[in-house]
N, C-alpha and C. Protein backbone atom coordinates (compact mmCIF):
# COMPACT_ATOMS: atom_id res chain seq x y z
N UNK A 1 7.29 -225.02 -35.42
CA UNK A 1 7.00 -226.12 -36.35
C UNK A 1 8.15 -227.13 -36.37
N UNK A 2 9.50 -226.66 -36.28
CA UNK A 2 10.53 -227.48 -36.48
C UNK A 2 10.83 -228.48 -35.39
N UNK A 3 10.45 -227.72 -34.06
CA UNK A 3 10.75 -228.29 -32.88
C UNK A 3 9.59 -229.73 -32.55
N UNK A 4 8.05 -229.09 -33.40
CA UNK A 4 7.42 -230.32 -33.03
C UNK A 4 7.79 -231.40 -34.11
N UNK A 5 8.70 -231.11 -35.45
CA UNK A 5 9.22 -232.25 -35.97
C UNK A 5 9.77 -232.97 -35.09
N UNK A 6 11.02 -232.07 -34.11
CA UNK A 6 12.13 -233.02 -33.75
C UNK A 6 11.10 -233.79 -32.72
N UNK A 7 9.94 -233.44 -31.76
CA UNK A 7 9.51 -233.85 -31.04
C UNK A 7 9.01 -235.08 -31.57
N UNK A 8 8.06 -235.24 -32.43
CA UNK A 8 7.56 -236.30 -33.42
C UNK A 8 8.51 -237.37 -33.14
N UNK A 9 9.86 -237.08 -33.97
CA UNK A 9 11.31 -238.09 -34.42
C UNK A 9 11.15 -238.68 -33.58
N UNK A 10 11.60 -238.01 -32.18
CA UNK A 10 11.92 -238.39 -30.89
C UNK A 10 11.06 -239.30 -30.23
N UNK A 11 9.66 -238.51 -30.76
CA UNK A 11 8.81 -239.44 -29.84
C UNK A 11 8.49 -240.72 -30.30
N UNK A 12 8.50 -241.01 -31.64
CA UNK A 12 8.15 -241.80 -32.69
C UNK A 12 10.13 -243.11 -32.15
N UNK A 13 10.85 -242.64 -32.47
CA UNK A 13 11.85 -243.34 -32.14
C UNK A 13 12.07 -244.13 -30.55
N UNK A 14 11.22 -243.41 -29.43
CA UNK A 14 11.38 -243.81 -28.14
C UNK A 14 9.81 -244.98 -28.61
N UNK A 15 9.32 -244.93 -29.23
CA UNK A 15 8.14 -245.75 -29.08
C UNK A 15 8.44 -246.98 -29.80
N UNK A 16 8.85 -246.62 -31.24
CA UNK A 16 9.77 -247.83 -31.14
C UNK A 16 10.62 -248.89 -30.65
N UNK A 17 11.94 -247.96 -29.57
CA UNK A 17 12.51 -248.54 -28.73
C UNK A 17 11.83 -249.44 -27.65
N UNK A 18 10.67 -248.73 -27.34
CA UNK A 18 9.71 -249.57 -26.41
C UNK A 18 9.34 -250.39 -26.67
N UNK A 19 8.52 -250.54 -28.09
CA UNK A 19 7.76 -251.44 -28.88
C UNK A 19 8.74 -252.56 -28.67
N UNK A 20 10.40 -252.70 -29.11
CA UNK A 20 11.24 -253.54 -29.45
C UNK A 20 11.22 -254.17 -28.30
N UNK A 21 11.29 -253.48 -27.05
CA UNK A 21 11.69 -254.17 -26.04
C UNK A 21 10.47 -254.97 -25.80
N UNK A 22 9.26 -254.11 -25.98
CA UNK A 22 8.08 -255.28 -24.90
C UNK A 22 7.85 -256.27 -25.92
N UNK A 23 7.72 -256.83 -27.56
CA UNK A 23 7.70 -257.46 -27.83
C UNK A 23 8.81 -258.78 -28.18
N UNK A 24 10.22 -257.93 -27.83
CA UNK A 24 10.78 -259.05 -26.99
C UNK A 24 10.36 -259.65 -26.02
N UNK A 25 9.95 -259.24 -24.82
CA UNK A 25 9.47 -259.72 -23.61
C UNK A 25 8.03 -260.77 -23.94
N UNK A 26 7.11 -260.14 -24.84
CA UNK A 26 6.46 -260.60 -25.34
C UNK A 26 6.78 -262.53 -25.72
N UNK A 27 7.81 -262.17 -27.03
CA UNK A 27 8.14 -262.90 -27.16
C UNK A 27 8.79 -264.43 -26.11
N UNK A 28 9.56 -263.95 -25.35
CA UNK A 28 10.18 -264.77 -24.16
C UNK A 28 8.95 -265.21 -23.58
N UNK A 29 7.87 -264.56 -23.10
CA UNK A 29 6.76 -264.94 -22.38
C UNK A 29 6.03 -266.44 -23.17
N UNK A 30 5.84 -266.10 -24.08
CA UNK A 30 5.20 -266.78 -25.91
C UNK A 30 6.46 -267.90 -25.09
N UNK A 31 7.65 -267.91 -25.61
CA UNK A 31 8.80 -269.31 -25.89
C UNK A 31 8.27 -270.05 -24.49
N UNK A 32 8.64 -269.39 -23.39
CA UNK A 32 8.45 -269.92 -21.83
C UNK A 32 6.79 -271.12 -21.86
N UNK A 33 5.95 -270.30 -22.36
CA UNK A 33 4.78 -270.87 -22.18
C UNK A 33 4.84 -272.46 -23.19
N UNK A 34 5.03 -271.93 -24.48
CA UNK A 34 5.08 -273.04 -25.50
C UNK A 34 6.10 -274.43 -25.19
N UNK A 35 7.00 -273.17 -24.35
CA UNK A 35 8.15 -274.85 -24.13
C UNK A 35 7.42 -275.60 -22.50
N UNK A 36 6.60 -275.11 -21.95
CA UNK A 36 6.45 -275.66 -20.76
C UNK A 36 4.63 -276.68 -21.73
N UNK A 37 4.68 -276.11 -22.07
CA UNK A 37 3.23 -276.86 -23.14
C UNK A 37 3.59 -278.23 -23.53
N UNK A 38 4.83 -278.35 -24.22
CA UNK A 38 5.41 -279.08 -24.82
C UNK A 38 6.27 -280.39 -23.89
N UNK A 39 7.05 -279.66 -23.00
CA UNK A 39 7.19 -280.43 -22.06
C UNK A 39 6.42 -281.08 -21.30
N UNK A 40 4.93 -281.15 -20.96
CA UNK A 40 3.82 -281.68 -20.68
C UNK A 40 3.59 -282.98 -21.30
N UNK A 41 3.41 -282.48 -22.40
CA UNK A 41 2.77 -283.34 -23.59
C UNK A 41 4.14 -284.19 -23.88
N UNK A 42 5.02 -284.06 -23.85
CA UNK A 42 6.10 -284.83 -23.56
C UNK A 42 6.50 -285.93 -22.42
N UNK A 43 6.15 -285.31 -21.15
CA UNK A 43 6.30 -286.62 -19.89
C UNK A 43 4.81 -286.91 -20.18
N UNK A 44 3.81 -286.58 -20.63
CA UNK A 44 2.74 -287.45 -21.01
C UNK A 44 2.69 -288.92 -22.41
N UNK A 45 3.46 -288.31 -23.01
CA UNK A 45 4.10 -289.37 -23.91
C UNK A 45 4.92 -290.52 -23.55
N UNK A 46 6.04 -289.85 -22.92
CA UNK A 46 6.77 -291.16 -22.45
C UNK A 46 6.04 -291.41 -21.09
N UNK A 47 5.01 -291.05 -20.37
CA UNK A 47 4.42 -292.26 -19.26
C UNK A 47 3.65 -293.46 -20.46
N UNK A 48 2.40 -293.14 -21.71
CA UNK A 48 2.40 -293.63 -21.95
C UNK A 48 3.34 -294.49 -22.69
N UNK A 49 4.44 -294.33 -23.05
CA UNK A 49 5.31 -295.27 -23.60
C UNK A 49 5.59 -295.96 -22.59
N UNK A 50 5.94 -295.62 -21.02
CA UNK A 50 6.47 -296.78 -20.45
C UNK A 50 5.22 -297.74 -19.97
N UNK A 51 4.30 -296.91 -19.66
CA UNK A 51 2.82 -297.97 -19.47
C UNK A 51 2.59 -298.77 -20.71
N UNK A 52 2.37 -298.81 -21.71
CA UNK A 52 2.68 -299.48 -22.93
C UNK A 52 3.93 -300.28 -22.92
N UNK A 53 5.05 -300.43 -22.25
CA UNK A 53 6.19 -300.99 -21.95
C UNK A 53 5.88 -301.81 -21.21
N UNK A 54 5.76 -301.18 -19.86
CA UNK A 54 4.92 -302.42 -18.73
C UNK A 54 4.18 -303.44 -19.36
N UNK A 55 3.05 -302.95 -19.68
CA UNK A 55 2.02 -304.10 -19.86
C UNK A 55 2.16 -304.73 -20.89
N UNK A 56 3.38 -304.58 -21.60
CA UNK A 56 3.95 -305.80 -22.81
C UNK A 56 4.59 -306.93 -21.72
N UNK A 57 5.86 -306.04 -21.43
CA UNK A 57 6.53 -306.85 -20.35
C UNK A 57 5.61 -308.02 -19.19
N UNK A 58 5.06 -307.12 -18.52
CA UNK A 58 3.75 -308.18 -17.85
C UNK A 58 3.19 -309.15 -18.14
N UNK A 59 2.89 -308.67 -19.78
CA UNK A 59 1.79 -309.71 -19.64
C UNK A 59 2.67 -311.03 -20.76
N UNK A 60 3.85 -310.77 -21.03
CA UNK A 60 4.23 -311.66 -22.09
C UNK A 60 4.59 -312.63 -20.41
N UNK A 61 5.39 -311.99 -19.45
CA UNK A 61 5.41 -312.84 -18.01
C UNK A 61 4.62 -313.74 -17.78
N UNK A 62 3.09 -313.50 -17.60
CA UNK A 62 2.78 -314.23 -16.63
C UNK A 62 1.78 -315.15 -18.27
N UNK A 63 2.03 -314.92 -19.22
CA UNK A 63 1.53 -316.19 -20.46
C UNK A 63 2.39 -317.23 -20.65
């Protein structure tokens, strides 16, 4: 009986340890994705800002 306590502890504590690690990894996977999301939507922003730049510039030119 005692031994399947310690087994329990043990096993219960290594699953934890695991848990910690893969939802770190988890996590990193999650940051990686969100920051490459973001960065998208970001050089999509500033193209339209500079296309919106251009065609001020342009067209105040040739009026």
């Amino acid at each position: 009986m005692i031994g399947l306590l310690i087994a329990l502890v043990i096993g219960l504590w290594l699953l934890k340890v695991i848990f910690k690690i893969g939802f770190k990894i988890i996590g990193w996977v999650f940051m990686i994705v969100v920051g490459l999301f973001l960065f998208k939507i970001a050089l999509w922003l500033g193209l339209i800002v500079v296309a919106i730049a251009g065609v001020a510039l342009f067209g105040n030119a040739t009026t």
